[in-house]
PDB file of N, CA and C in Angstrom:
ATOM      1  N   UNK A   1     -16.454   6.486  -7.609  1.00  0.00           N
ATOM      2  CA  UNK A   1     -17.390   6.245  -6.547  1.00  0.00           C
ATOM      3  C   UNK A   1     -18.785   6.228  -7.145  1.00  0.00           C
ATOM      4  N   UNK A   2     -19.360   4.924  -6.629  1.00  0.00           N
ATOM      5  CA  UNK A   2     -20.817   5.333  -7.282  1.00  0.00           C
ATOM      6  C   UNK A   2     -22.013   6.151  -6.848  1.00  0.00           C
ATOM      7  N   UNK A   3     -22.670   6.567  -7.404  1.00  0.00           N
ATOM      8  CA  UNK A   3     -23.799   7.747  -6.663  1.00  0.00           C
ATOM      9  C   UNK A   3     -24.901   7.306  -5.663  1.00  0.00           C
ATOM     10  N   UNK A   4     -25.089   7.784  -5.392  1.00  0.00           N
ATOM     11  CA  UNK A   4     -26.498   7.287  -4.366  1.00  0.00           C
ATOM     12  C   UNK A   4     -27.491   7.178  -5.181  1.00  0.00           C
ATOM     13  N   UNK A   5     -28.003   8.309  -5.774  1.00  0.00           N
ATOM     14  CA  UNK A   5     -29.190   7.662  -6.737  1.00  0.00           C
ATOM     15  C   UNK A   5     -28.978   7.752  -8.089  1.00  0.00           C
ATOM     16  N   UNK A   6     -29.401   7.036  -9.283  1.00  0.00           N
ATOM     17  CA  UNK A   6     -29.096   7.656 -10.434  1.00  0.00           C
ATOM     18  C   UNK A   6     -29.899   6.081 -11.049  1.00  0.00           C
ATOM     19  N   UNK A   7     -31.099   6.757 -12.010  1.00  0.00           N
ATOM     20  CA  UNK A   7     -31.954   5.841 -12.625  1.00  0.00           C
ATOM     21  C   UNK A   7     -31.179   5.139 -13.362  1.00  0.00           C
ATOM     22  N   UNK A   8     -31.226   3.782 -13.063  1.00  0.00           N
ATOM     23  CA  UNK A   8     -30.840   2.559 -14.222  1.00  0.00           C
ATOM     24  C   UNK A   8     -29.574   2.669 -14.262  1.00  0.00           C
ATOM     25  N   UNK A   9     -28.804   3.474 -13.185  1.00  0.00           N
ATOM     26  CA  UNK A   9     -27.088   3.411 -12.958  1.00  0.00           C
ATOM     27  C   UNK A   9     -27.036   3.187 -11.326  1.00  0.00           C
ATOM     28  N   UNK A  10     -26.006   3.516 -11.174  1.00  0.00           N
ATOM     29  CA  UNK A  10     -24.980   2.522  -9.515  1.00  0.00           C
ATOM     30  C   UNK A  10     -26.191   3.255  -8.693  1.00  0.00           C
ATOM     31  N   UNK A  11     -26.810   2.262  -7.867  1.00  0.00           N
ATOM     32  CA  UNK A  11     -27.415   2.830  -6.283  1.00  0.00           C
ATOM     33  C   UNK A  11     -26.496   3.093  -5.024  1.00  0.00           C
ATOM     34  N   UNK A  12     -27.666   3.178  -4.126  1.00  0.00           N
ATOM     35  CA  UNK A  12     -26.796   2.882  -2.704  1.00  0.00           C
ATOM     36  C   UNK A  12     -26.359   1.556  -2.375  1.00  0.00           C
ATOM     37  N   UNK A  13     -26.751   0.650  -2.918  1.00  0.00           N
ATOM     38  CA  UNK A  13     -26.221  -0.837  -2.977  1.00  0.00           C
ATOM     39  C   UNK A  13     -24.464  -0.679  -3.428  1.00  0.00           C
ATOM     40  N   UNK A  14     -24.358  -0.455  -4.675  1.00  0.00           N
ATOM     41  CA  UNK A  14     -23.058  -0.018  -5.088  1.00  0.00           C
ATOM     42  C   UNK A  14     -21.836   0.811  -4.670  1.00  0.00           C
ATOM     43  N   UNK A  15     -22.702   2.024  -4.170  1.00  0.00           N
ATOM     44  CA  UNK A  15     -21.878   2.922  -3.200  1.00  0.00           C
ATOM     45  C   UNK A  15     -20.949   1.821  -1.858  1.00  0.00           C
ATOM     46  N   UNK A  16     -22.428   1.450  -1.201  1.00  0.00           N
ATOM     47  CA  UNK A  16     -21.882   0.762   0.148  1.00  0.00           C
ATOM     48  C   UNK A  16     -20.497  -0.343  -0.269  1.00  0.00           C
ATOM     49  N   UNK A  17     -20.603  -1.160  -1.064  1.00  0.00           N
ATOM     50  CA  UNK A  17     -19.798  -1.937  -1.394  1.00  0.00           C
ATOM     51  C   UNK A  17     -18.439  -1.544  -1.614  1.00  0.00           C
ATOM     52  N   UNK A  18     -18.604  -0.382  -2.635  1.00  0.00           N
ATOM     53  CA  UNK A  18     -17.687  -0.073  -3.319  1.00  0.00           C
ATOM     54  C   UNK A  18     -16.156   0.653  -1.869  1.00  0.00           C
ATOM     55  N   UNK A  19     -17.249   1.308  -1.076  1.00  0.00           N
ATOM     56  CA  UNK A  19     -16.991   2.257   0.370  1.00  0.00           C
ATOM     57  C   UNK A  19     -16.454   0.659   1.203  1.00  0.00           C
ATOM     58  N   UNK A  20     -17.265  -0.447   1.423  1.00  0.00           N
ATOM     59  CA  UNK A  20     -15.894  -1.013   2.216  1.00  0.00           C
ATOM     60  C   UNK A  20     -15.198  -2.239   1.180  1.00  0.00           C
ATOM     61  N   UNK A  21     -15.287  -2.160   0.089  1.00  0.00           N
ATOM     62  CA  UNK A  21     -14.062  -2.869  -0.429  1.00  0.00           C
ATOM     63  C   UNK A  21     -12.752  -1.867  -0.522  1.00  0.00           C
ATOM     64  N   UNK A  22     -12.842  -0.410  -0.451  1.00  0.00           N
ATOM     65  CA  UNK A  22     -12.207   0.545  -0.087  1.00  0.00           C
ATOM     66  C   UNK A  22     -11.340   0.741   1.497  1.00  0.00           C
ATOM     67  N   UNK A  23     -12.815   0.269   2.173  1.00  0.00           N
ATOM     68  CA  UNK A  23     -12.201   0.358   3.556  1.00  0.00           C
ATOM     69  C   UNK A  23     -11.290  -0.507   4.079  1.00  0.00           C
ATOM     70  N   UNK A  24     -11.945  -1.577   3.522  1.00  0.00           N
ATOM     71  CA  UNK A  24     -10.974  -3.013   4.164  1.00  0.00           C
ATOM     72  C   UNK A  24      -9.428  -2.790   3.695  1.00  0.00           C
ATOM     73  N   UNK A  25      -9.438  -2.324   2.389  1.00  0.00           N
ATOM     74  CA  UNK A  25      -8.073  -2.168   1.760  1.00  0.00           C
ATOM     75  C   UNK A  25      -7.083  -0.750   2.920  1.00  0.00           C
ATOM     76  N   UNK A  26      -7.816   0.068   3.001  1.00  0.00           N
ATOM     77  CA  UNK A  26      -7.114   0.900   3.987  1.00  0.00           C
ATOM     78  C   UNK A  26      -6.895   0.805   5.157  1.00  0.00           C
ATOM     79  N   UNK A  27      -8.211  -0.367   5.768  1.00  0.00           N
ATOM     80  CA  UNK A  27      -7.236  -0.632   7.355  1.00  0.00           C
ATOM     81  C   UNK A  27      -6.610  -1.903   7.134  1.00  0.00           C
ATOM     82  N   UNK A  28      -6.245  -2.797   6.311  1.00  0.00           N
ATOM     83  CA  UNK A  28      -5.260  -3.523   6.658  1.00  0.00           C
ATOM     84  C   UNK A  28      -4.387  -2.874   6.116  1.00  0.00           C
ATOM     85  N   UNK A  29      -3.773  -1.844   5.374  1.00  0.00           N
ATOM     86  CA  UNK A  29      -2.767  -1.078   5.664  1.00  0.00           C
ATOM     87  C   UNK A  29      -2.565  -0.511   6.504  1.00  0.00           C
ATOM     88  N   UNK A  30      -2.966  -0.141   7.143  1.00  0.00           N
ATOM     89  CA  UNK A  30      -3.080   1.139   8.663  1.00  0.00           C
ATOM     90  C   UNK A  30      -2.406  -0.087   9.686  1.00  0.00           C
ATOM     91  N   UNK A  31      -3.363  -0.848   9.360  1.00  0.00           N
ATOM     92  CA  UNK A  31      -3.005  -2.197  10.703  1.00  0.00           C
ATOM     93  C   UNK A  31      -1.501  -2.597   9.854  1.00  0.00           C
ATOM     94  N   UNK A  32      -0.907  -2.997   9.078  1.00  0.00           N
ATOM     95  CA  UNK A  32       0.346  -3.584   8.618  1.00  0.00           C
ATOM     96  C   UNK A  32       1.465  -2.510   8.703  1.00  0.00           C
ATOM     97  N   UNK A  33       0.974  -0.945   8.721  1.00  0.00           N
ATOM     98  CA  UNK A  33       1.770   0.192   8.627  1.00  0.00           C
ATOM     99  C   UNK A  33       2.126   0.275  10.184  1.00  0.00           C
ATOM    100  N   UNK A  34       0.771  -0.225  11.130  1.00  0.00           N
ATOM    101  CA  UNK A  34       1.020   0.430  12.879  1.00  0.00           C
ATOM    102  C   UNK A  34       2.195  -0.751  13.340  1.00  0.00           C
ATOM    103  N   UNK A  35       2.169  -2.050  12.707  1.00  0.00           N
ATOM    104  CA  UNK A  35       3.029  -2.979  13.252  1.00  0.00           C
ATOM    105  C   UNK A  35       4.293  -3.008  12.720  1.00  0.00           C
ATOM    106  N   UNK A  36       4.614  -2.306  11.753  1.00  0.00           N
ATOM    107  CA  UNK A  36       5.890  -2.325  11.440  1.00  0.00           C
ATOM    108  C   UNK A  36       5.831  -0.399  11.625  1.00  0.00           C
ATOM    109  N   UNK A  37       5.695   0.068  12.308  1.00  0.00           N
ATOM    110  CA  UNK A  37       5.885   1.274  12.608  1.00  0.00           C
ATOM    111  C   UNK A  37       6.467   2.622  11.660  1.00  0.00           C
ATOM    112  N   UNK A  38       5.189   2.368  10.334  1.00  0.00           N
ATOM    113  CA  UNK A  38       5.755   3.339   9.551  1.00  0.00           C
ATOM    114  C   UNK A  38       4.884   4.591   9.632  1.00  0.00           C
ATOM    115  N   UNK A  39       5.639   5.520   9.303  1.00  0.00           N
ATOM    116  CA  UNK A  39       4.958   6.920   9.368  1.00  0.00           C
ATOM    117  C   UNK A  39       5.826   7.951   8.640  1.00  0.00           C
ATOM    118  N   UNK A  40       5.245   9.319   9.190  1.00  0.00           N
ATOM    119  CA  UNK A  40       6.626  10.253   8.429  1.00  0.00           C
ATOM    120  C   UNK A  40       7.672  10.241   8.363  1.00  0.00           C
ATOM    121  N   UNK A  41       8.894  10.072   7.248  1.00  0.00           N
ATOM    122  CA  UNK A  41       9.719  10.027   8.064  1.00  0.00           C
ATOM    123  C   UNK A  41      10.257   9.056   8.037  1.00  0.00           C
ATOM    124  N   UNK A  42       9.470   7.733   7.623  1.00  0.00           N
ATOM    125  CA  UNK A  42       9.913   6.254   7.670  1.00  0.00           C
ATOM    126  C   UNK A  42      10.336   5.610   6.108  1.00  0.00           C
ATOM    127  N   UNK A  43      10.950   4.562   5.831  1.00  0.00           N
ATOM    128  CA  UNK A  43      11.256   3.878   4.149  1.00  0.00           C
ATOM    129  C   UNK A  43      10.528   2.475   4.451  1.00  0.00           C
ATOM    130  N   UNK A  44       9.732   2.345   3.572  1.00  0.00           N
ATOM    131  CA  UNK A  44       9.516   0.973   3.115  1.00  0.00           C
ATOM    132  C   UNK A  44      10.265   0.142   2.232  1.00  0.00           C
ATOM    133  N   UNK A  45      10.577  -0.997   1.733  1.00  0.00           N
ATOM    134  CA  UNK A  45      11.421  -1.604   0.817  1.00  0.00           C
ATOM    135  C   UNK A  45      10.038  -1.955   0.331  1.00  0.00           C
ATOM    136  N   UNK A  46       9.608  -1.788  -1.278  1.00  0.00           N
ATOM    137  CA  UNK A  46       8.657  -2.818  -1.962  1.00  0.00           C
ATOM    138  C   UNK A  46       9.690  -3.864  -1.991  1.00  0.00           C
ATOM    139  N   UNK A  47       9.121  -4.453  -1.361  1.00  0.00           N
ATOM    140  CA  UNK A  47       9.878  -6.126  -1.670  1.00  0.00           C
ATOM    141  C   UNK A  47       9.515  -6.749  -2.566  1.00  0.00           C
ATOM    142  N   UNK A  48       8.384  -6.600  -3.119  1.00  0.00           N
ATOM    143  CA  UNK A  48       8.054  -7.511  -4.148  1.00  0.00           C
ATOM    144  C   UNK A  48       7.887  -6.621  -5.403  1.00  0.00           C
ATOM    145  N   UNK A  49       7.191  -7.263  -6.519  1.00  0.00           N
ATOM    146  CA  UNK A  49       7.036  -6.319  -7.395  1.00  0.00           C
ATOM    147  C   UNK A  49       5.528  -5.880  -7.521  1.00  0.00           C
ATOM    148  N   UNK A  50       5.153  -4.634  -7.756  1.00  0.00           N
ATOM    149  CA  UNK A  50       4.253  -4.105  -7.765  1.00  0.00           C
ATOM    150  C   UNK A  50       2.938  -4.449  -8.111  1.00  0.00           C
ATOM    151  N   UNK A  51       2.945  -5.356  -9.204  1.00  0.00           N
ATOM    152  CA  UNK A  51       1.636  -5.763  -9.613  1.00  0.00           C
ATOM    153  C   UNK A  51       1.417  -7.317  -8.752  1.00  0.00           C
ATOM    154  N   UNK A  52       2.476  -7.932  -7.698  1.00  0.00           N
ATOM    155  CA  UNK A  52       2.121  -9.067  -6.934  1.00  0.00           C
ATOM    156  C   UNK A  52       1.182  -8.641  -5.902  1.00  0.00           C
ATOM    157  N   UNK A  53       0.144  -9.424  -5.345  1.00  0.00           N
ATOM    158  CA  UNK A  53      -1.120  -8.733  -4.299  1.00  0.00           C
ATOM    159  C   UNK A  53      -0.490  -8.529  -3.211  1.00  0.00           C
ATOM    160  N   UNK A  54       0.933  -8.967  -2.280  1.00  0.00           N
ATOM    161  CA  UNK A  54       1.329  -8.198  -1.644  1.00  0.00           C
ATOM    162  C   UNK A  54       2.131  -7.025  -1.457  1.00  0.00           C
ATOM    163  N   UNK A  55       2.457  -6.681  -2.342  1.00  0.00           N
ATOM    164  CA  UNK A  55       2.791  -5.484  -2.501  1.00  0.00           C
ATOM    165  C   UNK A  55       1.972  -4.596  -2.130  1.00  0.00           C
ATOM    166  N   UNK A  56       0.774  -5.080  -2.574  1.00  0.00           N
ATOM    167  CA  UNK A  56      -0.437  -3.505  -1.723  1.00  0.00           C
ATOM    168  C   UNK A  56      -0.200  -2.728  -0.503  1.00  0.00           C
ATOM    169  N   UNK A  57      -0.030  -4.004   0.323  1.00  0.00           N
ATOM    170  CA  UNK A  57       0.187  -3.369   1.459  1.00  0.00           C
ATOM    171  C   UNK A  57       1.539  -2.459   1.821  1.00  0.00           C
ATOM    172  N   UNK A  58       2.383  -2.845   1.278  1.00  0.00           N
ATOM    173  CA  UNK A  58       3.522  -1.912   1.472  1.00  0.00           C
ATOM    174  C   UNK A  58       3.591  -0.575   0.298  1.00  0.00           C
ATOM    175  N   UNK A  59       2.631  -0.477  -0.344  1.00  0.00           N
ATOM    176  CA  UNK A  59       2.736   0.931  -1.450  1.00  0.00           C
ATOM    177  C   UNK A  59       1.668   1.693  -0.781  1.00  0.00           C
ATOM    178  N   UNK A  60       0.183   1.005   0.074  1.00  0.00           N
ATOM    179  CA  UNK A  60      -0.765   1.828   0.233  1.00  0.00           C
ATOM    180  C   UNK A  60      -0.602   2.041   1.814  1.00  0.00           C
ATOM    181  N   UNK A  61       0.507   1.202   2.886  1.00  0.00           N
ATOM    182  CA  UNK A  61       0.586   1.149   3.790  1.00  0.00           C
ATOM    183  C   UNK A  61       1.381   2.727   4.061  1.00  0.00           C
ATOM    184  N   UNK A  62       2.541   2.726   2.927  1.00  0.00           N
ATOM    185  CA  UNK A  62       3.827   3.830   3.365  1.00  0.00           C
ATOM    186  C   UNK A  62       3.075   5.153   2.585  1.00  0.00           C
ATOM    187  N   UNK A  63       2.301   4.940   1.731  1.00  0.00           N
ATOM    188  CA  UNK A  63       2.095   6.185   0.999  1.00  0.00           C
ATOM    189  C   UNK A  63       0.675   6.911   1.746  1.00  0.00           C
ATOM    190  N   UNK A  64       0.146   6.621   1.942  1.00  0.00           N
ATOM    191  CA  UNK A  64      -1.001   6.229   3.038  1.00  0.00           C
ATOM    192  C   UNK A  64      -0.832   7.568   3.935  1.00  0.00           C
ATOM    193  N   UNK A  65       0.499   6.639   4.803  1.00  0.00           N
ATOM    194  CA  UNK A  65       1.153   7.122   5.914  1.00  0.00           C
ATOM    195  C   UNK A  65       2.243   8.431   6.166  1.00  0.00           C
ATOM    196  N   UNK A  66       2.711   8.634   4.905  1.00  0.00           N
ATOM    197  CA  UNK A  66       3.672   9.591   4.505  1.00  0.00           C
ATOM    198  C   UNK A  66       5.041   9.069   4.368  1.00  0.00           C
ATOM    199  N   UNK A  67       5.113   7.614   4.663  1.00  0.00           N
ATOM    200  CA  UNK A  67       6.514   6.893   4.866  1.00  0.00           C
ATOM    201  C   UNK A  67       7.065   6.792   3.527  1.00  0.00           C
ATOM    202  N   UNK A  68       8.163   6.756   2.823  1.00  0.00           N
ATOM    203  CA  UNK A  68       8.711   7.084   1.653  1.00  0.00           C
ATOM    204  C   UNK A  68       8.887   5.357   1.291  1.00  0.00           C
ATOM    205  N   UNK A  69       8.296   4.792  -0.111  1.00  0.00           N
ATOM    206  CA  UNK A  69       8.058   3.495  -1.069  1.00  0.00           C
ATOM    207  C   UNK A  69       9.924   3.857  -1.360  1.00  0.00           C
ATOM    208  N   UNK A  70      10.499   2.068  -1.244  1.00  0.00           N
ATOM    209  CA  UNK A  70      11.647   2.664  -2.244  1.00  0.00           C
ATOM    210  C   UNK A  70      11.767   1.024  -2.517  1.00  0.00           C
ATOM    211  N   UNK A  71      11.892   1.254  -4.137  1.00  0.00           N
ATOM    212  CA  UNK A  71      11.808   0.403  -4.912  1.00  0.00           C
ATOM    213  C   UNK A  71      13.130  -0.129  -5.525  1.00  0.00           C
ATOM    214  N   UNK A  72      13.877  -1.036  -5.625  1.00  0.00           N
ATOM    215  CA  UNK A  72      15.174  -1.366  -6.052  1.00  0.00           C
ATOM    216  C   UNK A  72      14.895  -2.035  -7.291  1.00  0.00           C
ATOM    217  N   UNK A  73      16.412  -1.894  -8.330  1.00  0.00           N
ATOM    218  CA  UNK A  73      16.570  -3.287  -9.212  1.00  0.00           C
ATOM    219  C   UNK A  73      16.347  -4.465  -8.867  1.00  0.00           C
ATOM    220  N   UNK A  74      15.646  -4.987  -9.220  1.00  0.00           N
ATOM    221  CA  UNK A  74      15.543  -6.430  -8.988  1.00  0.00           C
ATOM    222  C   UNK A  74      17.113  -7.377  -8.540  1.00  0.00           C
ATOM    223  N   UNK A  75      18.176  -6.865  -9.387  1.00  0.00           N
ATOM    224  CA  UNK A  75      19.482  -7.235  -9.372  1.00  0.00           C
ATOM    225  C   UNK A  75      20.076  -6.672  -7.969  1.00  0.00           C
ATOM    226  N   UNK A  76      19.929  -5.522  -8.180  1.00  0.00           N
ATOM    227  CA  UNK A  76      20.231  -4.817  -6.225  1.00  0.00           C
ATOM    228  C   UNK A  76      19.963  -6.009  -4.998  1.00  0.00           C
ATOM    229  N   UNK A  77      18.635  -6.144  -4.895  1.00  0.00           N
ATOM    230  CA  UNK A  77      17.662  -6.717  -3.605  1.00  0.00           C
ATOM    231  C   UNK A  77      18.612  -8.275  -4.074  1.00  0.00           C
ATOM    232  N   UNK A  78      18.415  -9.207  -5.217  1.00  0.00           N
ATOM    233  CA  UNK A  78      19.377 -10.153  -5.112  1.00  0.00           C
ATOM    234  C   UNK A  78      20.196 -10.540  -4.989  1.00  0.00           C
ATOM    235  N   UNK A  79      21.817  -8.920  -5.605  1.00  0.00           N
ATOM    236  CA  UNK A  79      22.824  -9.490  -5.113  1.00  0.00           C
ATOM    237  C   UNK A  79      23.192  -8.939  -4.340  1.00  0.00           C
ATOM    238  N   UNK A  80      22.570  -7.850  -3.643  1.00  0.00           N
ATOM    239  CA  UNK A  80      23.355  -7.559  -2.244  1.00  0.00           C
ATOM    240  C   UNK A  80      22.229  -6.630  -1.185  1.00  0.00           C
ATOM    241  N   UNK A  81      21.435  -7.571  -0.977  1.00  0.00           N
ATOM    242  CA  UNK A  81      20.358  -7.338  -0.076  1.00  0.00           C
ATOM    243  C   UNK A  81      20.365  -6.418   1.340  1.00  0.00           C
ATOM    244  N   UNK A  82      21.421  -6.894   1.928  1.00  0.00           N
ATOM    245  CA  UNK A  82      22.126  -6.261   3.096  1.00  0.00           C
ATOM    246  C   UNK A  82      22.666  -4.734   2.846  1.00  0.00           C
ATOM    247  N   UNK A  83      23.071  -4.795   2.029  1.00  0.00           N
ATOM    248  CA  UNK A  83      23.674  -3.852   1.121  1.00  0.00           C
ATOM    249  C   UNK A  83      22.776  -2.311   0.814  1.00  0.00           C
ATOM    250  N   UNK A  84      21.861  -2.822   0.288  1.00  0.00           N
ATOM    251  CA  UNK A  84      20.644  -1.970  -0.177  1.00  0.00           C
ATOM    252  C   UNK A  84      19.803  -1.564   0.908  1.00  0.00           C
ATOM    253  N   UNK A  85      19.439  -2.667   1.614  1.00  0.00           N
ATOM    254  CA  UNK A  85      18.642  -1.857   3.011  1.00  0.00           C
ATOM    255  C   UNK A  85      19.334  -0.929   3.907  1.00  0.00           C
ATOM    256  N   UNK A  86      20.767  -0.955   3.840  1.00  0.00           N
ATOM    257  CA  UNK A  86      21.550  -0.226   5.161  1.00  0.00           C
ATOM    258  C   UNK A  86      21.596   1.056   3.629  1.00  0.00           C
ATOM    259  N   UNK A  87      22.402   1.419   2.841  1.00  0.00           N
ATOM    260  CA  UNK A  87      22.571   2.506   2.192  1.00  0.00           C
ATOM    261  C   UNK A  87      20.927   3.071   2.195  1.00  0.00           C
ATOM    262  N   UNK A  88      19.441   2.760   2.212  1.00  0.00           N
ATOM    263  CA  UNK A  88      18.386   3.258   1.881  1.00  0.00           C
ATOM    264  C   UNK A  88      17.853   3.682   3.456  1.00  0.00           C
ATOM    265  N   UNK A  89      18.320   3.063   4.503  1.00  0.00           N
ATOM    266  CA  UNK A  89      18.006   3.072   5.532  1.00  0.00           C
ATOM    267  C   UNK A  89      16.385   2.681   5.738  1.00  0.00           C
ATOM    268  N   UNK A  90      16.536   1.710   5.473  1.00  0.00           N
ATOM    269  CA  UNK A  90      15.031   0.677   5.215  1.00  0.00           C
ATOM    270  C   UNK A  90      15.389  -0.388   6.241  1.00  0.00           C
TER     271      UNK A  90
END
């Protein structure tokens, strides 16, 4: 986080920015977490893989929220998709 004041380093210019490129990232999780109704208690499937940009929302949406991330083999989710969501209860 950058500081509020600090000579010839990050201002309040920096702070503010930094605070809603932060924010935006946490309510469209909040908003993607309230519509698929995750919370305590709840499983997400990362569907994708982690470093793809949607994935964000489902790692910062469930973890966020307290809802438990569950991540499969790649081979799992392809050959038996149906399979994996009912045993994870996702």
């Amino acid at each position: 986080m950058g500081m509020l004041s600090n000579a010839g380093g990050p201002g309040l210019c920096d702070l503010h920015f930094r605070l809603n490129r932060h924010g935006a990232a946490l309510a469209y999780a909040w908003a993607k977490a309230e519509v698929e109704e995750l919370g305590p208690g709840s499983r997400q499937l990362l569907g994708s893989h982690f470093t793809f940009d949607p994935a964000q929302g489902d790692v910062f949406g469930a973890l966020t929220l307290g809802a438990t991330l569950v991540a499969l083999p790649r081979s799992t989710v392809l050959g038996a998709l149906q399979d994996a969501l009912s045993s994870h209860s996702v």
